[in-house]
C-alpha atoms as a PDB file:
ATOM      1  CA  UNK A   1      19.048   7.566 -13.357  1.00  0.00           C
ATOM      2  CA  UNK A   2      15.939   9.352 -12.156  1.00  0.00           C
ATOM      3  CA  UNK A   3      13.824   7.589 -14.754  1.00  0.00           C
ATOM      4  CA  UNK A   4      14.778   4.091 -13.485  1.00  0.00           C
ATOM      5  CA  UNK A   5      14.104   5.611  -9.768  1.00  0.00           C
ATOM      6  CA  UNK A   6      10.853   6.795 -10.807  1.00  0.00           C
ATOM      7  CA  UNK A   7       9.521   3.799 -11.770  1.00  0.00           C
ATOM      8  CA  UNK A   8      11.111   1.786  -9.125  1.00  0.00           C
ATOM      9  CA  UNK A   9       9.286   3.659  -6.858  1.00  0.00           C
ATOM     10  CA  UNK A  10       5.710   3.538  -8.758  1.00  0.00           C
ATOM     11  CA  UNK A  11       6.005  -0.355  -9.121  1.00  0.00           C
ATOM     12  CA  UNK A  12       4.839  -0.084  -5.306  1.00  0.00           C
ATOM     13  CA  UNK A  13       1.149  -0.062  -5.929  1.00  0.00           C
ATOM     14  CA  UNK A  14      -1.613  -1.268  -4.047  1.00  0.00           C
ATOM     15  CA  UNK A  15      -3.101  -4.430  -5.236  1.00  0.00           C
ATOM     16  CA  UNK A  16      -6.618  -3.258  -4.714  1.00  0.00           C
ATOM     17  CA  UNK A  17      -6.622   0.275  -5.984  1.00  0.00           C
ATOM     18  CA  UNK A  18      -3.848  -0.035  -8.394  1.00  0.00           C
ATOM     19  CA  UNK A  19      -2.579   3.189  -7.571  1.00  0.00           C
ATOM     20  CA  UNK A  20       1.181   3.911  -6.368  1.00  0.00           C
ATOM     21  CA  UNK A  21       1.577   3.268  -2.681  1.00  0.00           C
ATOM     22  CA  UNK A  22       3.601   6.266  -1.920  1.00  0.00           C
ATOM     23  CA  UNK A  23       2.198   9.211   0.186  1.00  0.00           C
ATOM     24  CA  UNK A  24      -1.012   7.391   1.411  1.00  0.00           C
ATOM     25  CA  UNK A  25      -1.210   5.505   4.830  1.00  0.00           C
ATOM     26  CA  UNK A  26      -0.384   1.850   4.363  1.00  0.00           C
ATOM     27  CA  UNK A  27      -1.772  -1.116   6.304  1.00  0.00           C
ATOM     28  CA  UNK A  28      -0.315  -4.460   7.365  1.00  0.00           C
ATOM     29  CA  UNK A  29      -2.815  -7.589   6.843  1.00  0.00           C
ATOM     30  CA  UNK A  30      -1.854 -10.256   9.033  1.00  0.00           C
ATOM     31  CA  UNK A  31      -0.465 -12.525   6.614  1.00  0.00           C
ATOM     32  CA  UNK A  32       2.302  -9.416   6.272  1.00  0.00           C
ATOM     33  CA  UNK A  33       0.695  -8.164   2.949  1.00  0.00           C
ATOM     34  CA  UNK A  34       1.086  -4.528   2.729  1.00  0.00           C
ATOM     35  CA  UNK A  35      -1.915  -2.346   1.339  1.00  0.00           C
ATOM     36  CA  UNK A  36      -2.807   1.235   1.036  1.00  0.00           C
ATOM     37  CA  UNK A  37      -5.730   2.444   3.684  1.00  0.00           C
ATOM     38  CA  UNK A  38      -7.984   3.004   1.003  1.00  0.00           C
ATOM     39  CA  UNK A  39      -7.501  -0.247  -0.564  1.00  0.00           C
ATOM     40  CA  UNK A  40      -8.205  -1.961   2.649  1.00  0.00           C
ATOM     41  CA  UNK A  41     -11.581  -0.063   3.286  1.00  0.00           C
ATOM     42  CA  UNK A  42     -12.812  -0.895  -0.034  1.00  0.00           C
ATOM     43  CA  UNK A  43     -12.269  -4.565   0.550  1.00  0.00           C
ATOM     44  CA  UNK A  44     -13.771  -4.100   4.145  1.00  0.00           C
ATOM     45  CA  UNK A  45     -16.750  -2.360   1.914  1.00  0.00           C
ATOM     46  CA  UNK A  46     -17.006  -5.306   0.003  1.00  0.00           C
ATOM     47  CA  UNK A  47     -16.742  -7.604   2.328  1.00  0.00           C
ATOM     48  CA  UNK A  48     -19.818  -5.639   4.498  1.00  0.00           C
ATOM     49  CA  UNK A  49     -21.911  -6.371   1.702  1.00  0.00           C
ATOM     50  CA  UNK A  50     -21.161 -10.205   1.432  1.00  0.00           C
ATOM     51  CA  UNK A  51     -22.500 -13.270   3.528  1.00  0.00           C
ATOM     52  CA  UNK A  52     -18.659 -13.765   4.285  1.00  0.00           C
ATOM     53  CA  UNK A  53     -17.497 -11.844   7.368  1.00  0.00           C
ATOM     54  CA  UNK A  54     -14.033 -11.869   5.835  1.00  0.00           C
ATOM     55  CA  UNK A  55     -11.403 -10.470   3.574  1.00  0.00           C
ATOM     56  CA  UNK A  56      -9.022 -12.187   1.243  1.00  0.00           C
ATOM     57  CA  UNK A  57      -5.578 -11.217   1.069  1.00  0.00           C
ATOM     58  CA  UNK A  58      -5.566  -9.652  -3.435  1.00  0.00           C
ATOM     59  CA  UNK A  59      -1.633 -10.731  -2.794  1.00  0.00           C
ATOM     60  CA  UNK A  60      -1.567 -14.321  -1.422  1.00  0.00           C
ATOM     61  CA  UNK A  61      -5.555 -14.852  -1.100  1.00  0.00           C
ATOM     62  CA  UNK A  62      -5.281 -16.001   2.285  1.00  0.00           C
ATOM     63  CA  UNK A  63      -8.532 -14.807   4.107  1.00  0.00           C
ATOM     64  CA  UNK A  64      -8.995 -12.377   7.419  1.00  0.00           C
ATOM     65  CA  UNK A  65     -11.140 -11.788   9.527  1.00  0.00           C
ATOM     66  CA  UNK A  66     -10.553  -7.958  10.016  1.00  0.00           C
ATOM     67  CA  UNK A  67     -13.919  -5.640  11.255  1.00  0.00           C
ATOM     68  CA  UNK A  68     -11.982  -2.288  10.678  1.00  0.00           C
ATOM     69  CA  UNK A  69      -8.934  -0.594   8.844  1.00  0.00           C
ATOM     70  CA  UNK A  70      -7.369   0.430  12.041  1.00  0.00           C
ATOM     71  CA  UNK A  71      -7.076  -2.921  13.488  1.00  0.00           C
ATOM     72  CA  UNK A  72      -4.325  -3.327  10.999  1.00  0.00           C
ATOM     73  CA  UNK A  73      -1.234  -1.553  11.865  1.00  0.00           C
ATOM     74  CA  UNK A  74       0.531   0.914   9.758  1.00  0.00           C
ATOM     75  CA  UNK A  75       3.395  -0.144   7.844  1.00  0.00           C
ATOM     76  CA  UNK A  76       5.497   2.962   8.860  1.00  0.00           C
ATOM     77  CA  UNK A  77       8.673   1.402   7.694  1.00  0.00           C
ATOM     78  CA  UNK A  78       7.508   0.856   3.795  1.00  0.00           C
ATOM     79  CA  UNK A  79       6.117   4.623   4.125  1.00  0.00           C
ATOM     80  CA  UNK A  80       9.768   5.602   5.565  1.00  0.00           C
ATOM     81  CA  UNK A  81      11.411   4.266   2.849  1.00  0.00           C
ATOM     82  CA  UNK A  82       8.921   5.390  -0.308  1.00  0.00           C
ATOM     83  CA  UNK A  83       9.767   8.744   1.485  1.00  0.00           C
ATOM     84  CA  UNK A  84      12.990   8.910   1.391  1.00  0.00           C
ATOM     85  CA  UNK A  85      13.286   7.650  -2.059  1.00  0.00           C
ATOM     86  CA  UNK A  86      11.138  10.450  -2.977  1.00  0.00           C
ATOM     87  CA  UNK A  87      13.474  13.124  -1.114  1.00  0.00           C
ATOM     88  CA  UNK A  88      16.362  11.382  -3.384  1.00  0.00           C
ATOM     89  CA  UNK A  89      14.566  11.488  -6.432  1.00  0.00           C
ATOM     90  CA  UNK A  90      13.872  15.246  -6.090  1.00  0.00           C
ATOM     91  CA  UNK A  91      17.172  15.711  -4.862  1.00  0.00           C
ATOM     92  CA  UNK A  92      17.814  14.073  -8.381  1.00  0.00           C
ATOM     93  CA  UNK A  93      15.452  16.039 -10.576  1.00  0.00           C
ATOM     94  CA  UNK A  94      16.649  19.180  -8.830  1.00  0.00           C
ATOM     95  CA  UNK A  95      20.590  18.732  -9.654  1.00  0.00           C
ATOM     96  CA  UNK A  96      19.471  18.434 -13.198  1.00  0.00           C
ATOM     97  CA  UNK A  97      21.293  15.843 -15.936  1.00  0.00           C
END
């Protein structure tokens, strides 16, 4: 049911910002960790401020050594698919119980 879709779509959340990943720009860390955009500039932030020229992976705490959030590509596919699960849950919602 739409409940169950809901919050399958809401357990996709960032492991930085703790917010839902859907309908923000998400970024692929080269150990294939997905994050959202923001997430990855605020561990870029941190990092800026450290003595370590690096940041580590929230996920599987592998470290990277990544200058900018646009050296990291998008991960177009994951925001495809958030997409269309929001277009079904809507669709959903709309048709009523």
């Amino acid at each position: 049911d739409s409940t169950h879709l809901n919050s399958f779509i809401n357990s996709f959340g960032c492991e930085v910002t703790q917010m839902p990943l859907r309908g923000v720009p998400l970024r692929v860390l080269p150990c294939g960790d997905t994050l959202s955009e923001t997430g990855l500039q605020q561990l870029l932030s941190d990092a800026a401020r450290s003595s370590e020229p690096v940041i580590t992976c929230p996920v599987c705490m592998v470290a990277h050594a990544i200058k900018k959030s646009s050296a990291s590509p998008r991960n177009i596919c994951l925001e495809q698919i958030l997409l269309a699960l929001e277009h079904l849950l809507d669709g959903w919602l709309q048709s009523g119980p």
